[in-house]
Protein backbone atom coordinates (compact mmCIF):
# COMPACT_ATOMS: atom_id res chain seq x y z
CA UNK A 1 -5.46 -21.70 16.94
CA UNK A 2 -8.84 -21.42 19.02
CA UNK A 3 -11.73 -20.62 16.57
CA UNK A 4 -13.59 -18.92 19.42
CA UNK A 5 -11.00 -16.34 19.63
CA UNK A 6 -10.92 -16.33 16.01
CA UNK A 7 -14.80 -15.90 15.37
CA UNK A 8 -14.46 -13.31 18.12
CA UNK A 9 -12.19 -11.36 16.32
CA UNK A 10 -13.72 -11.60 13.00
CA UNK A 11 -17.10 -10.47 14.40
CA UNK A 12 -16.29 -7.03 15.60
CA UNK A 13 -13.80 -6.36 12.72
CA UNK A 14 -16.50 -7.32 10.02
CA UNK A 15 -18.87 -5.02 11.77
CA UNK A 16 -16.31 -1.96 11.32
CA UNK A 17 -16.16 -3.10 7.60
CA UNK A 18 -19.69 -2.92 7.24
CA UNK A 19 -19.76 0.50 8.42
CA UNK A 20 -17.22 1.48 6.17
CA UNK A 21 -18.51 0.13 2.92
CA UNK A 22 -21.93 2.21 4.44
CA UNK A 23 -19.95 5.14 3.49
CA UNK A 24 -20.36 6.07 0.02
CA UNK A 25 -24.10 6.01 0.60
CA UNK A 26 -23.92 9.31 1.91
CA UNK A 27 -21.88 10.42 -1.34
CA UNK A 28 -24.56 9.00 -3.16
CA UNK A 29 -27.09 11.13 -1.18
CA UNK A 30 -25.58 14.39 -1.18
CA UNK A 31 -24.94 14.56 -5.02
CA UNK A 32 -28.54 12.88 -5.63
CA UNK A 33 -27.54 9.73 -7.41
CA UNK A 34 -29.92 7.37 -5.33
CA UNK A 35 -29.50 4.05 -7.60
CA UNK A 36 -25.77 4.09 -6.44
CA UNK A 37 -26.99 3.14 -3.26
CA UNK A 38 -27.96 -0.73 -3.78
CA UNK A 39 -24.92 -1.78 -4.61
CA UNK A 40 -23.31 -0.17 -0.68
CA UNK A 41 -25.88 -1.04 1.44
CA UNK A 42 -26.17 -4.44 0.01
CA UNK A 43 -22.63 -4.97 0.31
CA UNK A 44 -22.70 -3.54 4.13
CA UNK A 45 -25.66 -5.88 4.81
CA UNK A 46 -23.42 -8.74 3.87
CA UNK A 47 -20.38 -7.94 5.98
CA UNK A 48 -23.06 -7.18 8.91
CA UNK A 49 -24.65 -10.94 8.16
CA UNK A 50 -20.94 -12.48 8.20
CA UNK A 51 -20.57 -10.82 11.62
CA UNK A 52 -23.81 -12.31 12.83
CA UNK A 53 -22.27 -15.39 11.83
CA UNK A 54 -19.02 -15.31 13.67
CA UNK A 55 -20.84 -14.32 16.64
CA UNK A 56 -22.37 -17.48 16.70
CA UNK A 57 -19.05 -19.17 17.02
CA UNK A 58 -18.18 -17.60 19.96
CA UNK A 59 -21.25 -16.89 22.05
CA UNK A 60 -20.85 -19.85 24.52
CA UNK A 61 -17.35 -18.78 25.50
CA UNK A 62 -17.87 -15.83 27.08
CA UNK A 63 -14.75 -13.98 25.20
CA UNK A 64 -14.54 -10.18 26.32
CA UNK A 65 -10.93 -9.43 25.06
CA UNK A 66 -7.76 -10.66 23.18
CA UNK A 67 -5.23 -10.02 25.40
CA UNK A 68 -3.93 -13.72 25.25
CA UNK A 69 -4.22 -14.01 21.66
CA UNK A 70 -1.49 -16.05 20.22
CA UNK A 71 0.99 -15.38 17.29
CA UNK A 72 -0.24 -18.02 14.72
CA UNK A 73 -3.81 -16.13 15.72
CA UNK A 74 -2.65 -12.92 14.49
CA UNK A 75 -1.19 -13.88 10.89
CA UNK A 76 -4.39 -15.69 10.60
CA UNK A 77 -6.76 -13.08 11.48
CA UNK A 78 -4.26 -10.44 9.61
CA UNK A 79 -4.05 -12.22 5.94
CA UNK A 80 -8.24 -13.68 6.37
CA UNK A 81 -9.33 -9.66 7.47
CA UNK A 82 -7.34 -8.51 4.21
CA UNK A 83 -9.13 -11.26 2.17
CA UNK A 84 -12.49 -10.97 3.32
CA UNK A 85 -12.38 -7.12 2.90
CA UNK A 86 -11.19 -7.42 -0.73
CA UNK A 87 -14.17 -9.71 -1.39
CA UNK A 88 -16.50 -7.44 0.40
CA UNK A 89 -14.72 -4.45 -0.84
CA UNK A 90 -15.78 -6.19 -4.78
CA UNK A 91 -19.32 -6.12 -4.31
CA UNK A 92 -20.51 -2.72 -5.33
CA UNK A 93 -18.63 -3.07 -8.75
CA UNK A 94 -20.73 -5.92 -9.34
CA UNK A 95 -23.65 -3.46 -9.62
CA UNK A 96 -22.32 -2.12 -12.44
CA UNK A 97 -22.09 -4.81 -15.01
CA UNK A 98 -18.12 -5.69 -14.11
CA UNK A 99 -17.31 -9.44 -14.47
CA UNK A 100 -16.35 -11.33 -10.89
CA UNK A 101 -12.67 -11.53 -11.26
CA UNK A 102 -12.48 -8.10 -12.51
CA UNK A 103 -14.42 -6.92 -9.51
CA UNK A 104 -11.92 -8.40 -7.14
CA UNK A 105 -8.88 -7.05 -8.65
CA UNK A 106 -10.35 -3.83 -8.85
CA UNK A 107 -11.25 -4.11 -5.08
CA UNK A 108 -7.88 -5.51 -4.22
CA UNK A 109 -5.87 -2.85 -6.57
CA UNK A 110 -7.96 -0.31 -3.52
CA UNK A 111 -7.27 -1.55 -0.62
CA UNK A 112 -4.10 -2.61 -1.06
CA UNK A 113 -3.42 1.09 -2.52
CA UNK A 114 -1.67 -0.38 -5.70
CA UNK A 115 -3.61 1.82 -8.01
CA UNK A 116 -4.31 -0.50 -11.14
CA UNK A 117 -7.52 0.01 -12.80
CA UNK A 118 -9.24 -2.52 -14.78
CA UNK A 119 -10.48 -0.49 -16.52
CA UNK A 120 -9.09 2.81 -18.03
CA UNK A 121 -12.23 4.35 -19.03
CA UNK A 122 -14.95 4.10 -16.51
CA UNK A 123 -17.90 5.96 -15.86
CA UNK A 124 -19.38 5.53 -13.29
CA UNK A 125 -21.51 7.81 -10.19
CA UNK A 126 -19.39 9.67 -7.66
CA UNK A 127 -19.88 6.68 -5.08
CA UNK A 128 -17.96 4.66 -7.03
CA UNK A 129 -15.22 7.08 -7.54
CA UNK A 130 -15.52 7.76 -3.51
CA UNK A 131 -15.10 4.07 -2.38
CA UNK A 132 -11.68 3.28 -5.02
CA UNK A 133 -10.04 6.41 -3.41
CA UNK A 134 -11.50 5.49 0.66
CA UNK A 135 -10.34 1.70 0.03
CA UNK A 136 -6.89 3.17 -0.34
CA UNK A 137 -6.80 5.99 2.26
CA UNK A 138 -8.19 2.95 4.66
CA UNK A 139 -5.31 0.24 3.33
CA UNK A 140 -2.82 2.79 3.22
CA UNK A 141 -2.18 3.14 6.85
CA UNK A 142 -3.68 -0.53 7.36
CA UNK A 143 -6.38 -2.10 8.16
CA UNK A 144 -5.93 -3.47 11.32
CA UNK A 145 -3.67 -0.38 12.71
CA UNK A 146 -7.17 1.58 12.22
CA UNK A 147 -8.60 -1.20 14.05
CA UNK A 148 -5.87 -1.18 16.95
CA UNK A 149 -5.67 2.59 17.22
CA UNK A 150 -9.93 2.58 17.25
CA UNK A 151 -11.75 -0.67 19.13
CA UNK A 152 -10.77 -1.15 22.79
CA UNK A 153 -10.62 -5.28 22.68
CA UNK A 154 -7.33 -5.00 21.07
CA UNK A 155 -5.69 -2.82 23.17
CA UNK A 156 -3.18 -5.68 24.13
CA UNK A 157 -2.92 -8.28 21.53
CA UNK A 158 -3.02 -5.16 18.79
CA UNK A 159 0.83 -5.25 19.18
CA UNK A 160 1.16 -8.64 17.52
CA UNK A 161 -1.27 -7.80 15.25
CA UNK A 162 0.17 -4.28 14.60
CA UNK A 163 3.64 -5.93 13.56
CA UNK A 164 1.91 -9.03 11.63
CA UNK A 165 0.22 -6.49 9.24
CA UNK A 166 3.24 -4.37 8.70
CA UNK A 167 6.15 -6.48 9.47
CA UNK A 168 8.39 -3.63 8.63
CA UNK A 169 13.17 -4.30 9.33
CA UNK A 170 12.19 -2.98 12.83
CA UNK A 171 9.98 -2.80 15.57
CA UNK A 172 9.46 0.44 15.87
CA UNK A 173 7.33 2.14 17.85
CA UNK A 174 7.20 5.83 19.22
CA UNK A 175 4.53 5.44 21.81
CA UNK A 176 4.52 3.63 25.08
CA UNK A 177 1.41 1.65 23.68
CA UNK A 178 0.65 0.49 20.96
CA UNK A 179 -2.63 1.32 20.75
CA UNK A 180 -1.03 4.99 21.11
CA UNK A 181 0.63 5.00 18.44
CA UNK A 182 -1.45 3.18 16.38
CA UNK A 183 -3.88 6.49 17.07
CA UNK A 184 -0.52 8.85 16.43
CA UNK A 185 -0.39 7.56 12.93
CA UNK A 186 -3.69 7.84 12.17
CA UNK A 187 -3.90 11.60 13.74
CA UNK A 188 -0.94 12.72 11.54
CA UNK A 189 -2.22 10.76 8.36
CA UNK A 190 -5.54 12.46 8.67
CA UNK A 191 -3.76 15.74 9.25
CA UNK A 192 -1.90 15.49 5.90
CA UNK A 193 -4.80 14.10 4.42
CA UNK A 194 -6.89 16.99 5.61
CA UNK A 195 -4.30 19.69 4.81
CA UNK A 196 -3.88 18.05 1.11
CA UNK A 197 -7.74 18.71 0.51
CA UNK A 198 -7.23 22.20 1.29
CA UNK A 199 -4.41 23.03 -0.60
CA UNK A 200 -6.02 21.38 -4.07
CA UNK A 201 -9.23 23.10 -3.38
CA UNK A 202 -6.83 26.22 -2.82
CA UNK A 203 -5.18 25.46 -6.28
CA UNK A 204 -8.46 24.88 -8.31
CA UNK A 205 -9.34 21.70 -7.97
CA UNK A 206 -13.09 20.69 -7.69
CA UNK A 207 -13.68 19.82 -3.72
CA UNK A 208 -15.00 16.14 -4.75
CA UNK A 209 -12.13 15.50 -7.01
CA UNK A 210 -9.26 17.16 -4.26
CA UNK A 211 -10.96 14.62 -1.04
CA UNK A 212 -10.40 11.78 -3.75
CA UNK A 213 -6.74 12.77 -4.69
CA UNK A 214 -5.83 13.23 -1.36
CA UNK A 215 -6.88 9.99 0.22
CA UNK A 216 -5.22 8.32 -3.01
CA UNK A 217 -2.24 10.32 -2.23
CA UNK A 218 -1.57 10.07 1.27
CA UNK A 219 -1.96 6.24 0.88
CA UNK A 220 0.44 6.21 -1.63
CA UNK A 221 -2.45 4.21 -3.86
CA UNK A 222 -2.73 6.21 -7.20
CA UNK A 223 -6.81 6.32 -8.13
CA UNK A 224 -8.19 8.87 -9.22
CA UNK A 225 -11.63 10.11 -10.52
CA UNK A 226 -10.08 11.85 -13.75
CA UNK A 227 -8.75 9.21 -16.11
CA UNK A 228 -5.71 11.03 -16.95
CA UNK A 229 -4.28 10.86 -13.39
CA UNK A 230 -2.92 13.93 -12.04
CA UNK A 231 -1.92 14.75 -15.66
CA UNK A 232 -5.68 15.73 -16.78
CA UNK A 233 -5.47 18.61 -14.25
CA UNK A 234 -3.57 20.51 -15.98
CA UNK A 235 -1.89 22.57 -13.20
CA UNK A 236 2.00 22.75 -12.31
CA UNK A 237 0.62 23.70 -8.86
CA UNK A 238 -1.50 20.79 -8.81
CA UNK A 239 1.36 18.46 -9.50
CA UNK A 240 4.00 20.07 -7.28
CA UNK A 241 1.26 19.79 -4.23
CA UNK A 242 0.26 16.35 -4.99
CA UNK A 243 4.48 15.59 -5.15
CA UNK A 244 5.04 16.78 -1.91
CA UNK A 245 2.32 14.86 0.02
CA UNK A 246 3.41 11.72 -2.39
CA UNK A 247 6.84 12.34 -1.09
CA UNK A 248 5.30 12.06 2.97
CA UNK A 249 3.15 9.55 1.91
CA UNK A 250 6.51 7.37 1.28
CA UNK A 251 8.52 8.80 4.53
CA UNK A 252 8.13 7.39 7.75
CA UNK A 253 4.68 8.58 9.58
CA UNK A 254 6.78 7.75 12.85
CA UNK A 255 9.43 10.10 12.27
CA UNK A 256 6.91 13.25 10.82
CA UNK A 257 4.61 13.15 14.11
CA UNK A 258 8.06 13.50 16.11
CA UNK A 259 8.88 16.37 13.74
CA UNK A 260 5.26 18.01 13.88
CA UNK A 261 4.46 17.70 17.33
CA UNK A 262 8.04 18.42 18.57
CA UNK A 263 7.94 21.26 15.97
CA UNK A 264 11.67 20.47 14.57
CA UNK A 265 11.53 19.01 10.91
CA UNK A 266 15.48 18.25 11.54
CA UNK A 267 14.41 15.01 13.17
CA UNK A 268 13.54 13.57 9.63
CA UNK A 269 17.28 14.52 8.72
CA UNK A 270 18.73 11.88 12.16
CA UNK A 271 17.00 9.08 10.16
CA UNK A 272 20.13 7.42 8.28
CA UNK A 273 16.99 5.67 6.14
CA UNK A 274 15.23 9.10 5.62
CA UNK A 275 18.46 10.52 4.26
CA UNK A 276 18.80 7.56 1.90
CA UNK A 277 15.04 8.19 1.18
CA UNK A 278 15.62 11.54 -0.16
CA UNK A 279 19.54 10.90 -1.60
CA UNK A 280 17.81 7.88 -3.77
CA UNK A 281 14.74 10.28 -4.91
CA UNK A 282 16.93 13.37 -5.98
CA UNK A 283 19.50 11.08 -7.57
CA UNK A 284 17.27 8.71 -10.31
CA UNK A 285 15.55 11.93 -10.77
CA UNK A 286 18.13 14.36 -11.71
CA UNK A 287 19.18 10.95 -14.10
CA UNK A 288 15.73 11.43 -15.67
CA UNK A 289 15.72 14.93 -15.61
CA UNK A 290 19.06 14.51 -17.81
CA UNK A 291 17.39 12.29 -20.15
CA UNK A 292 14.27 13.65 -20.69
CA UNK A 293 15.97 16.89 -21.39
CA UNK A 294 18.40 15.24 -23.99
CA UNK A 295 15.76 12.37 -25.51
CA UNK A 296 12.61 13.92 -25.13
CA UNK A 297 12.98 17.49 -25.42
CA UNK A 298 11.41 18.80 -22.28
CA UNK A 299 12.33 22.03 -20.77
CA UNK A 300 14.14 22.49 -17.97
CA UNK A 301 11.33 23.02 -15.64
CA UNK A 302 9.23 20.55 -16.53
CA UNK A 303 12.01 18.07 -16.74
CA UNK A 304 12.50 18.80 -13.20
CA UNK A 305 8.68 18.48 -12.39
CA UNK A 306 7.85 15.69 -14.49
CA UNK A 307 11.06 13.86 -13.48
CA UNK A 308 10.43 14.38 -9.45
CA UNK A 309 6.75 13.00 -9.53
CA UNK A 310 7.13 10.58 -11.74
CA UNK A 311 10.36 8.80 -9.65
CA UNK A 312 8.92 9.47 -6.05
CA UNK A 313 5.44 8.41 -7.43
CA UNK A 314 6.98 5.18 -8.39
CA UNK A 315 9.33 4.57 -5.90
CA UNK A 316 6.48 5.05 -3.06
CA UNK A 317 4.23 2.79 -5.16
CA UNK A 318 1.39 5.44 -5.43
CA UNK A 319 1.65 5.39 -8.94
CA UNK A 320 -0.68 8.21 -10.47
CA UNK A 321 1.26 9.88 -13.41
CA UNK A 322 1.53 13.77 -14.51
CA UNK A 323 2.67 12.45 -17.87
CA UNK A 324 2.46 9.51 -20.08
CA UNK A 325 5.83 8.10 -19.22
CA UNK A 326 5.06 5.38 -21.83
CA UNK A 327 5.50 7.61 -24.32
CA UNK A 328 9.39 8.32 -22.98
CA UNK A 329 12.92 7.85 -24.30
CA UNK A 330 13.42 3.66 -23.38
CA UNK A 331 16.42 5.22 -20.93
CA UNK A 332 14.20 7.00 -19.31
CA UNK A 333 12.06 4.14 -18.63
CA UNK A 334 14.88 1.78 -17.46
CA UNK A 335 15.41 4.55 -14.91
CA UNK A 336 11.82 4.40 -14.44
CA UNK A 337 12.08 0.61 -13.66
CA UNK A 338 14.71 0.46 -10.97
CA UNK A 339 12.91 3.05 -9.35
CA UNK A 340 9.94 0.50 -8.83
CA UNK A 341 12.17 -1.82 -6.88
CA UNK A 342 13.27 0.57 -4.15
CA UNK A 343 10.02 1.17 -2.13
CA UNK A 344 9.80 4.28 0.62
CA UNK A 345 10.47 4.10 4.11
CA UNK A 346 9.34 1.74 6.99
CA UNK A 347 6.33 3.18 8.79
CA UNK A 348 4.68 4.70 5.56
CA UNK A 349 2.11 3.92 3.32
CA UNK A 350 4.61 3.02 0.62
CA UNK A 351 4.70 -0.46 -0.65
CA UNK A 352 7.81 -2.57 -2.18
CA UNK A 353 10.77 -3.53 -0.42
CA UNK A 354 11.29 -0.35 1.58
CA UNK A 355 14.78 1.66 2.03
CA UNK A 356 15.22 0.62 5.49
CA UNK A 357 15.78 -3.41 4.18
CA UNK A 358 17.95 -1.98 1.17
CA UNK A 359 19.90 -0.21 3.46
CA UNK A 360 20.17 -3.20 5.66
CA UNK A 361 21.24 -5.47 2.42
CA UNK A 362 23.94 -2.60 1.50
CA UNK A 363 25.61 -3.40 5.14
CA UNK A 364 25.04 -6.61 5.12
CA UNK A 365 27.18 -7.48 1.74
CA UNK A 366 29.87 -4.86 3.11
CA UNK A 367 30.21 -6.85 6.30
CA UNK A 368 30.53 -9.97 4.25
CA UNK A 369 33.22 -8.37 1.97
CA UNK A 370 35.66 -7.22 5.60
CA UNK A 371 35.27 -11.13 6.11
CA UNK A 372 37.11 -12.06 3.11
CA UNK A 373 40.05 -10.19 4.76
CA UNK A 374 39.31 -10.41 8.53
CA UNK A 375 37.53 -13.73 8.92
CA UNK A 376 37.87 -13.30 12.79
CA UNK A 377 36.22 -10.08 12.72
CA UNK A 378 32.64 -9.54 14.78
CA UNK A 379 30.97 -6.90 12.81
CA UNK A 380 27.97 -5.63 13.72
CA UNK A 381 24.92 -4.40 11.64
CA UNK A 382 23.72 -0.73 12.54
CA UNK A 383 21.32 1.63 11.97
CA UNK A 384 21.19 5.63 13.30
CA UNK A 385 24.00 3.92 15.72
CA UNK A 386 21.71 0.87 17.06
CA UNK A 387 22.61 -2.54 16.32
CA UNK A 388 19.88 -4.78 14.33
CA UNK A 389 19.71 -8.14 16.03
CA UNK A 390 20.53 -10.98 13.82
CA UNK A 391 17.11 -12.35 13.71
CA UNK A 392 15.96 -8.96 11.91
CA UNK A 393 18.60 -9.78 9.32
CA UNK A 394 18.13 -12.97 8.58
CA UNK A 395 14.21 -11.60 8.10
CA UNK A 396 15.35 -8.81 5.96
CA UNK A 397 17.58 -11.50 3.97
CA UNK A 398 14.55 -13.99 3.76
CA UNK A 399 12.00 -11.32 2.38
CA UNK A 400 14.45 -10.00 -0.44
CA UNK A 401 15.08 -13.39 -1.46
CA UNK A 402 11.12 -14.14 -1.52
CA UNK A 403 10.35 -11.08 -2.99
CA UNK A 404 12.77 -11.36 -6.12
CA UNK A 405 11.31 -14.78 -6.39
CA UNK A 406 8.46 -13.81 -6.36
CA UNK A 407 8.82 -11.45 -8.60
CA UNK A 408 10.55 -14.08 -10.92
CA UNK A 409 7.80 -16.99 -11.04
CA UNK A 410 5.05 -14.30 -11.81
CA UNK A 411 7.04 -12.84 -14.85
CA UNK A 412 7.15 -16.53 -15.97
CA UNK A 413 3.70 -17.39 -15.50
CA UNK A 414 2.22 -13.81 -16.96
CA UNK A 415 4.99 -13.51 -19.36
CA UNK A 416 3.58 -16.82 -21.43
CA UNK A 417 0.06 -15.84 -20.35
CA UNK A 418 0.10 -13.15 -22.66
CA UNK A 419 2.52 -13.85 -25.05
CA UNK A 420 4.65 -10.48 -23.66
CA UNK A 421 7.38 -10.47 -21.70
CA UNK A 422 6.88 -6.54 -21.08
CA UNK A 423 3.49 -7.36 -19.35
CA UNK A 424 5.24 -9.83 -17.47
CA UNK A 425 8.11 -8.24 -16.30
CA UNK A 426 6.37 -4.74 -15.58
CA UNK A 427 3.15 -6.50 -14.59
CA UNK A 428 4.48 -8.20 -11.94
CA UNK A 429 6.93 -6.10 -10.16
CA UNK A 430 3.79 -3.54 -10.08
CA UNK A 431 2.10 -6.08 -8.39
CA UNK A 432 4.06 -7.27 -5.35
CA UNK A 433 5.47 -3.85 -5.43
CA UNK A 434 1.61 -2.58 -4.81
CA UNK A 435 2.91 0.91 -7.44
CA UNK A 436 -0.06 -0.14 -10.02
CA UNK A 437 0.64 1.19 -13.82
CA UNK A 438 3.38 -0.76 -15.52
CA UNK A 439 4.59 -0.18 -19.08
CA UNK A 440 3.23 -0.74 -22.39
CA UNK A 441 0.13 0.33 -24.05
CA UNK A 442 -2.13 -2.24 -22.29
CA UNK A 443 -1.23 -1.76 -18.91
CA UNK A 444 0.67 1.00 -19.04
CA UNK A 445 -0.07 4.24 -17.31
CA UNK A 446 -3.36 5.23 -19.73
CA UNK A 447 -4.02 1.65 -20.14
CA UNK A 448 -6.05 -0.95 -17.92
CA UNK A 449 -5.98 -4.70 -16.70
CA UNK A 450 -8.80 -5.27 -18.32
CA UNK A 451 -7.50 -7.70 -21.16
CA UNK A 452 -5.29 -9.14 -19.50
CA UNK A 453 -6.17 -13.48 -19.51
CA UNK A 454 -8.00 -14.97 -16.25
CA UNK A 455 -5.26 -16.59 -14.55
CA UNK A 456 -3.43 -13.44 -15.07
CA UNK A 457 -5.36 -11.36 -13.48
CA UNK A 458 -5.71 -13.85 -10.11
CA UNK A 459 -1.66 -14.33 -9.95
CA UNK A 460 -1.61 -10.09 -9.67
CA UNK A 461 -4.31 -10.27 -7.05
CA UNK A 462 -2.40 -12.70 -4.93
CA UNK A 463 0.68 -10.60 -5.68
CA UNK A 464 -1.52 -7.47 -4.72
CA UNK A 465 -2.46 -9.32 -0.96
CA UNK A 466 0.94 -10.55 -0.32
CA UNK A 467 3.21 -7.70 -1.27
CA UNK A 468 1.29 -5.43 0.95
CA UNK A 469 1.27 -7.65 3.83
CA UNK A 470 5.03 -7.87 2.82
CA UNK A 471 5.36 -11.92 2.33
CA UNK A 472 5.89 -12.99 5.90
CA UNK A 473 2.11 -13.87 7.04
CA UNK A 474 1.55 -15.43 4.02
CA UNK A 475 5.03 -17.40 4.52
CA UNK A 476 3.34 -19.05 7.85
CA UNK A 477 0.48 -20.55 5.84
CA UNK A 478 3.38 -23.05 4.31
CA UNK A 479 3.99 -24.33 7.60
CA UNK A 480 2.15 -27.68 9.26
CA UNK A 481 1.86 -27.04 12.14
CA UNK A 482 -0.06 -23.64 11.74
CA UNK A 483 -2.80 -25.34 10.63
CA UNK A 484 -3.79 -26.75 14.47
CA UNK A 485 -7.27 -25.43 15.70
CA UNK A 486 -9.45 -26.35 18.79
CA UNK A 487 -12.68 -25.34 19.97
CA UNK A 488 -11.06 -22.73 22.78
């Protein structure tokens, strides 16, 4: 790896960051609460300085693009940009009297738009509020795709980099360039962020509180400025509007700007993962419907309400709640709980394991099973009628393996932590799954991390970082010989 191109890199991405952490100033101006603007200007000042810094790495090479950037250059500016913005991203809460580690895992619950507060009761000004809820909407769609779609430098190596930060079953892309569709996600994401706004305003919530939902919603992330979630509204119309954009939020971006611009929502139904996407949603939630009918005496119609967002706000990892599901029949959380290992589509802002690799998994083992009795048989692998090459499969193999084990050393490790095995289990599949409230009273969804021991708390972080960057660039960092730099 060439540290020039590196430090070239880093500079003009850490000068976007320090714009955006410049941001909540001007909520802090326009509702009048000046001392909340310290803690984001100092905090923009320091991503400005790192900047500086970088630039002084580079300045003798003369570096004016990175269109021959290499691959090992891409995971490592990829996982180090997520890293440095969740430290950046921490400094404001350290304004406010909340201890280091705490800081981070609040900053890297945001931008990696898992949705776990630290704390469940906070007060704090509207800045603060602002910045959890705009470190989502801004990790939702990804970091560097804003960066691709937006700076001009990585107009040609923003393809590696595109695919490094969302290393999705496929290569998809629905553009000629990349940088074109890296824009085309972001112009429908701010559409259905824009048109979300509207809608709560429509329905009665404040204007403040509906910008903050809506970013937390379309980035499938979960924060918001009312403590009870969703549920503290108090509005069926509320919750059915913020189900339907959590329901987008978890489809495939890709697949809705086809559908919007070719004006033709039956393109979403071609999708053989869309169709699983919505087959898996209506089915564990007509299972919870059932039970929460039968074991917790709901009605029908808010069975079928509470059932619907609670399931596709799980199973897209946004995780804000329109009821205290901790409080439900232990069937309906076991249902509950399998929904958190199914993830939404490829191309969303959904985290976990995604459909599209389930769906891959499902054919794989199927395949496997004709062999028994047709060894000689070539089977391929398809999806909406295209084969998937066999390196995508072995990938897609590889990652669920990683991921459940994963998954399995972190229940170990938290599970003893804290003396709970609930904490552990739930804990940590909300973690790499990036869905943020678990079960339980401590960190379930009206409780906070905030007790949780240390060393806790850092093992959920680095679960945080790596399930949204879905395993693979962190994978690299294991191997030698990707630790080789030279001067340029």
């Amino acid at each position: 790896m060439r540290l020039t191109h590196l430090a070239y890199a880093f500079e003009i991405i850490l000068k976007c960051i320090a714009l955006m952490v410049f941001a909540p100033v001007l909520i802090a101006l326009i509702y009048h609460q000046y001392d909340s603007i310290l803690p984001f200007a100092v905090s923009s000042v320091f991503a400005f300085g790192l900047s500086l810094l970088c630039k002084l790495g580079h300045r003798s090479a003369k570096i004016e693009n990175l269109n021959d950037i290499k691959k090992s250059e891409c995971l490592f500016i990829v996982v180090m940009v997520w890293i440095l913005a969740g430290v950046i991203a921490a400094i404001p809460y350290l304004f406010f009297n909340i201890p280091l580690i705490d800081a981070v895992f609040e900053s890297v619950s945001g931008i990696t738009t898992t949705g776990a507060a630290i704390n469940a009761n906070m007060d704090y000004p509207k800045a603060v509020f602002f910045w959890r809820s705009f470190t989502q909407w801004v990790g939702g769609m990804g970091i560097i795709v804003m960066f691709v779609a937006i700076l001009p430098q990585f107009a040609v190596a923003g393809r590696q980099m595109f695919f490094a930060e969302s290393p999705g079953p496929t290569e998809e892309k629905f553009t000629p360039r990349i940088r074109s569709t890296a824009s085309s996600l972001w112009k429908i994401y701010m559409f259905l962020t824009s048109l979300e706004v509207v809608l709560l305003y429509i329905a009665g919530m404040p204007l403040f509180d509906a910008v903050c939902n809506s970013m937390s919603t379309l980035s499938a992330g979960g924060f918001s400025p009312n403590g009870e979630s969703i549920m503290g509204y108090n509005s069926m119309y509320i919750t059915w509007i913020v189900l339907i954009f959590i329901f987008l939020s978890g489809a495939n971006f890709s697949l809705q700007f086809k559908a919007l611009t070719k004006f033709n929502p039956l393109i979403l139904f071609k999708s053989e993962e869309f169709r699983a996407y919505l087959f898996i949603f209506l089915g564990i939630s007509a299972l919870v419907c059932t039970s929460l009918i039968l074991n917790d005496n709901y009605d029908i119609f808010g069975a079928i309400t509470h059932s619907m967002y609670q399931v596709i706000s799980i199973m897209t990892s946004t995780g804000s709640v329109s009821a205290d599901y901790s409080q439900w029949h232990f069937t309906t959380k076991i249902l509950l709980f399998i929904a958190m290992f199914t993830g939404g589509c490829a191309s969303s802002a959904s985290g976990g394991v995604k459909i599209a690799r389930w769906v891959l998994i499902a054919k794989i083992m199927k395949n496997e099973v004709k062999k028994i009795i047709h060894p000689s048989a070539v089977l391929n692998v398809k999806i909406d009628n295209n084969i998937i090459a066999r390196d995508i499969l072995s990938q897609t193999v590889m990652f669920v393996s990683f991921y459940l084990a994963l998954f399995a050393a972190s229940v170990v490790v938290i599970a003893i932590l804290e003396q709970d095995v609930v904490i552990g289990v739930s804990g940590s599949v909300s973690a790499i799954g990036n869905i943020g409230p678990a079960f339980g009273n401590v960190i379930g969804p009206m409780g906070g991390f905030e007790t949780l021991h240390p060393m806790s708390k850092i093992i959920i972080i680095v679960d945080m970082l790596i399930g949204r960057l879905e395993l693979i660039p962190f994978l690299a960092f294991f191997e030698k010989d990707f630790w080789s730099f030279s001067k340029g």
